[in-house]
Protein backbone atom coordinates (compact mmCIF):
# COMPACT_ATOMS: atom_id res chain seq x y z
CA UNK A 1 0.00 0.00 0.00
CA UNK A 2 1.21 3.33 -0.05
CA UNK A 3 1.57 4.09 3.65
CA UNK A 4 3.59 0.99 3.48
CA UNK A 5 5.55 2.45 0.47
CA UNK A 6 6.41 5.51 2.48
CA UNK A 7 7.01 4.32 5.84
CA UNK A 8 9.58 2.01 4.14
CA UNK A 9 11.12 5.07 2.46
CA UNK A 10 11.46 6.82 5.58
CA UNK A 11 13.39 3.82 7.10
CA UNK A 12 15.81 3.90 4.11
CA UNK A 13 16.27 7.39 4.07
CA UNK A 14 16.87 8.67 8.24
CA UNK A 15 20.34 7.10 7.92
CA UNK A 16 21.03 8.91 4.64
CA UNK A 17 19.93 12.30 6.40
CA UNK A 18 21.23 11.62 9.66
CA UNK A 19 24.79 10.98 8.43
CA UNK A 20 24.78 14.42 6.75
CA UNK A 21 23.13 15.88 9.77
CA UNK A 22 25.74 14.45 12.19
CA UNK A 23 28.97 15.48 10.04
CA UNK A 24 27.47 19.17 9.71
CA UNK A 25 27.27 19.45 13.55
CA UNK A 26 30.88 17.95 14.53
CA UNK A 27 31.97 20.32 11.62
CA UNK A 28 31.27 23.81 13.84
CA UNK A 29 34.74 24.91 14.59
CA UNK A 30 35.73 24.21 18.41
CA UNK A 31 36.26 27.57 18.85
CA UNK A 32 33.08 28.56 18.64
CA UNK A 33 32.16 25.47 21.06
CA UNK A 34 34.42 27.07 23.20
CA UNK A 35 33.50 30.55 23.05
CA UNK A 36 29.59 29.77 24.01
CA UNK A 37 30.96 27.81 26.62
CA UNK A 38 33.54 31.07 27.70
CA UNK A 39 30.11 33.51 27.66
CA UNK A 40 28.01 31.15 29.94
CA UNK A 41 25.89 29.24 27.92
CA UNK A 42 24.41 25.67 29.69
CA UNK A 43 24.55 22.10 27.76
CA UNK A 44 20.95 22.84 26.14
CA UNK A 45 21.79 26.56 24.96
CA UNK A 46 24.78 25.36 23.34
CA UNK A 47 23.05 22.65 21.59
CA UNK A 48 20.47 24.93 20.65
CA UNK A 49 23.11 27.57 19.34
CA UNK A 50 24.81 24.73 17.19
CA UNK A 51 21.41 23.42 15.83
CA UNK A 52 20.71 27.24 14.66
CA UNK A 53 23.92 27.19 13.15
CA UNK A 54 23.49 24.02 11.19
CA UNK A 55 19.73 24.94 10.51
CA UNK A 56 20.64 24.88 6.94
CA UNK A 57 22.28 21.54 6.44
CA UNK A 58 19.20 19.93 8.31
CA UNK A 59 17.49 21.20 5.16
CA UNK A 60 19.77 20.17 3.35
CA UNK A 61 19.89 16.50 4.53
CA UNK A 62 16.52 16.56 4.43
CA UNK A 63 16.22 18.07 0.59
CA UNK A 64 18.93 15.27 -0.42
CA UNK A 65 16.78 12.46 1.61
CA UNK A 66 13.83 13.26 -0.49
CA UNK A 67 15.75 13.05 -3.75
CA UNK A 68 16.95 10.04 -2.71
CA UNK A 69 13.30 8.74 -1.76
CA UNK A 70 11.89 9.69 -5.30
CA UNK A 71 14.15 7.77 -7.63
CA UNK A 72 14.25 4.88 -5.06
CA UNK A 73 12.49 1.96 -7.37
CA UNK A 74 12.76 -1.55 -5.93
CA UNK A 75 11.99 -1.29 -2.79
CA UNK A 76 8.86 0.59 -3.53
CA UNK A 77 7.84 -1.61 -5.74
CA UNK A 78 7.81 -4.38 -4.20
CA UNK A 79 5.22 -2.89 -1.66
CA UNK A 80 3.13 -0.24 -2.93
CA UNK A 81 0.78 -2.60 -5.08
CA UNK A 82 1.27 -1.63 -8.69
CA UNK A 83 -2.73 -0.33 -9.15
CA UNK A 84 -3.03 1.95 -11.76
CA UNK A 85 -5.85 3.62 -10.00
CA UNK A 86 -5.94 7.04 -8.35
CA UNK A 87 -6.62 7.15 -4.92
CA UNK A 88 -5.71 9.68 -1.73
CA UNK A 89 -5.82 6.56 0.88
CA UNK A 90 -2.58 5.72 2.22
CA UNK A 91 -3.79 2.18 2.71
CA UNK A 92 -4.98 1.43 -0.98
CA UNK A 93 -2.84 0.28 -3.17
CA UNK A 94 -1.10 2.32 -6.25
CA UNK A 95 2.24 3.16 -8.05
CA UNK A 96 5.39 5.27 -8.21
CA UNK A 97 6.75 6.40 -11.93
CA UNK A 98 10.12 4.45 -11.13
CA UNK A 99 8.04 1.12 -10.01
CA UNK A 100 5.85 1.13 -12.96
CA UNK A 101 9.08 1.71 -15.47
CA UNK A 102 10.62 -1.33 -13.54
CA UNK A 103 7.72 -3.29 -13.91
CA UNK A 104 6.65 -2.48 -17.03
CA UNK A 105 9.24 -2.20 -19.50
CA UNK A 106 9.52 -5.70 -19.92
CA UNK A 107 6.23 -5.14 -21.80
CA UNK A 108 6.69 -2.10 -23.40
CA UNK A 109 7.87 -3.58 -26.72
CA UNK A 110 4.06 -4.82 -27.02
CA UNK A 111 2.45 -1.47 -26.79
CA UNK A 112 3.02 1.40 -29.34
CA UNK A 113 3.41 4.38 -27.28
CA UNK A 114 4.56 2.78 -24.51
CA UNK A 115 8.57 2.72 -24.68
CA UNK A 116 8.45 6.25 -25.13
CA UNK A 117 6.37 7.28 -22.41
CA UNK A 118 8.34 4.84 -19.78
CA UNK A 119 11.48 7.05 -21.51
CA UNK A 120 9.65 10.18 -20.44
CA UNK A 121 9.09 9.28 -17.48
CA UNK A 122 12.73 7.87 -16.28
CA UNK A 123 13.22 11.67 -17.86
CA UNK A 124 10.93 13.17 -15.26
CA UNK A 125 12.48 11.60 -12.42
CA UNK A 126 15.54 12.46 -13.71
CA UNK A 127 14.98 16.46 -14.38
CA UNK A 128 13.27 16.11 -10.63
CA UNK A 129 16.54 14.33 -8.79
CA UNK A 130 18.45 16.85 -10.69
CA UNK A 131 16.74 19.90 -9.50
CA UNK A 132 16.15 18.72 -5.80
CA UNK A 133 20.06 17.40 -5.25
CA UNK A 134 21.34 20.67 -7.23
CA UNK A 135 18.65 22.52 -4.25
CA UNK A 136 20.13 20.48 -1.51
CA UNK A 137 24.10 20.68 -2.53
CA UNK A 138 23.17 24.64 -2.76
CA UNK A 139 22.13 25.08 0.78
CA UNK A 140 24.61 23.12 1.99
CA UNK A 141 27.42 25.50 0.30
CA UNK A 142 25.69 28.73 1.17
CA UNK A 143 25.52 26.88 4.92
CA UNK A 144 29.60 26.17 4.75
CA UNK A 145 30.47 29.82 3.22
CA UNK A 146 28.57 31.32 5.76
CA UNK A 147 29.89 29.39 8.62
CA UNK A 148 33.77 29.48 6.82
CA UNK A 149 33.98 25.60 6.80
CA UNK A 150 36.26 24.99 3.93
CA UNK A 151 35.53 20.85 2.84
């Protein structure tokens, strides 16, 4: 179904995002650890400080997980359903672009428009993942310009 679809995507992508999330908050230069630390600050207003700071690549990691999630095709496929149909329940079944390319294109020879619109849309999802990593890799330099993190 697709709640199952996209609590399975969520599964594969926290790590993805996490990771990213983790390495931008061990990135903050020490000295600025040490300087909230030098003005006062508790445990919690430091960690709320650094999270303000990294507010960006949280974005970020989260911009780049959802990339990730849209061109991700087996997995999906294997649980959403395949059902052509149009629905707004998240416990009917239905389909993803990249699961009905994988599961149709064995067919497609058959049909006479229908390697060409499986073409269009591996295009689509490929234009999207373009323009939502290109988003995500964006913030994330704005984020290390801003904070003078040179990686």
């Amino acid at each position: 179904t697709l709640g199952t679809a996209g609590i399975l995507l969520g599964i594969m992508i926290t790590p993805y995002a996490a990771a990213m999330i983790r390495e931008a908050y061990s990135a903050i230069p020490l000295s600025y650890v040490e300087a909230m630390y030098s003005l006062g600050a508790t445990k919690l207003e430091a960690i709320r400080l650094r999270l303000g700071m990294i507010k960006p690549a949280i974005i970020a990691a989260l911009v780049l997980g959802f990339g990730r999630a849209v061109g991700e095709t087996v997995a999906v496929a294997l649980v959403v359903g395949n059902s052509l149909t149009l629905t707004l329940s998240l416990t009917s079944p239905g389909t993803t672009v990249a699961s009905l390319i994988a599961n149709m294109f064995a067919s497609a020879p058959y049909y006479t428009y229908m390697e060409s619109a499986l073409f269009a849309g591996g295009l689509a999802l490929f234009i999207i993942g373009l323009v939502v990593n290109s988003v995500g890799l964006l913030v994330i330099k704005k984020w290390e310009e801003r904070i003078g993190l040179h990686m």
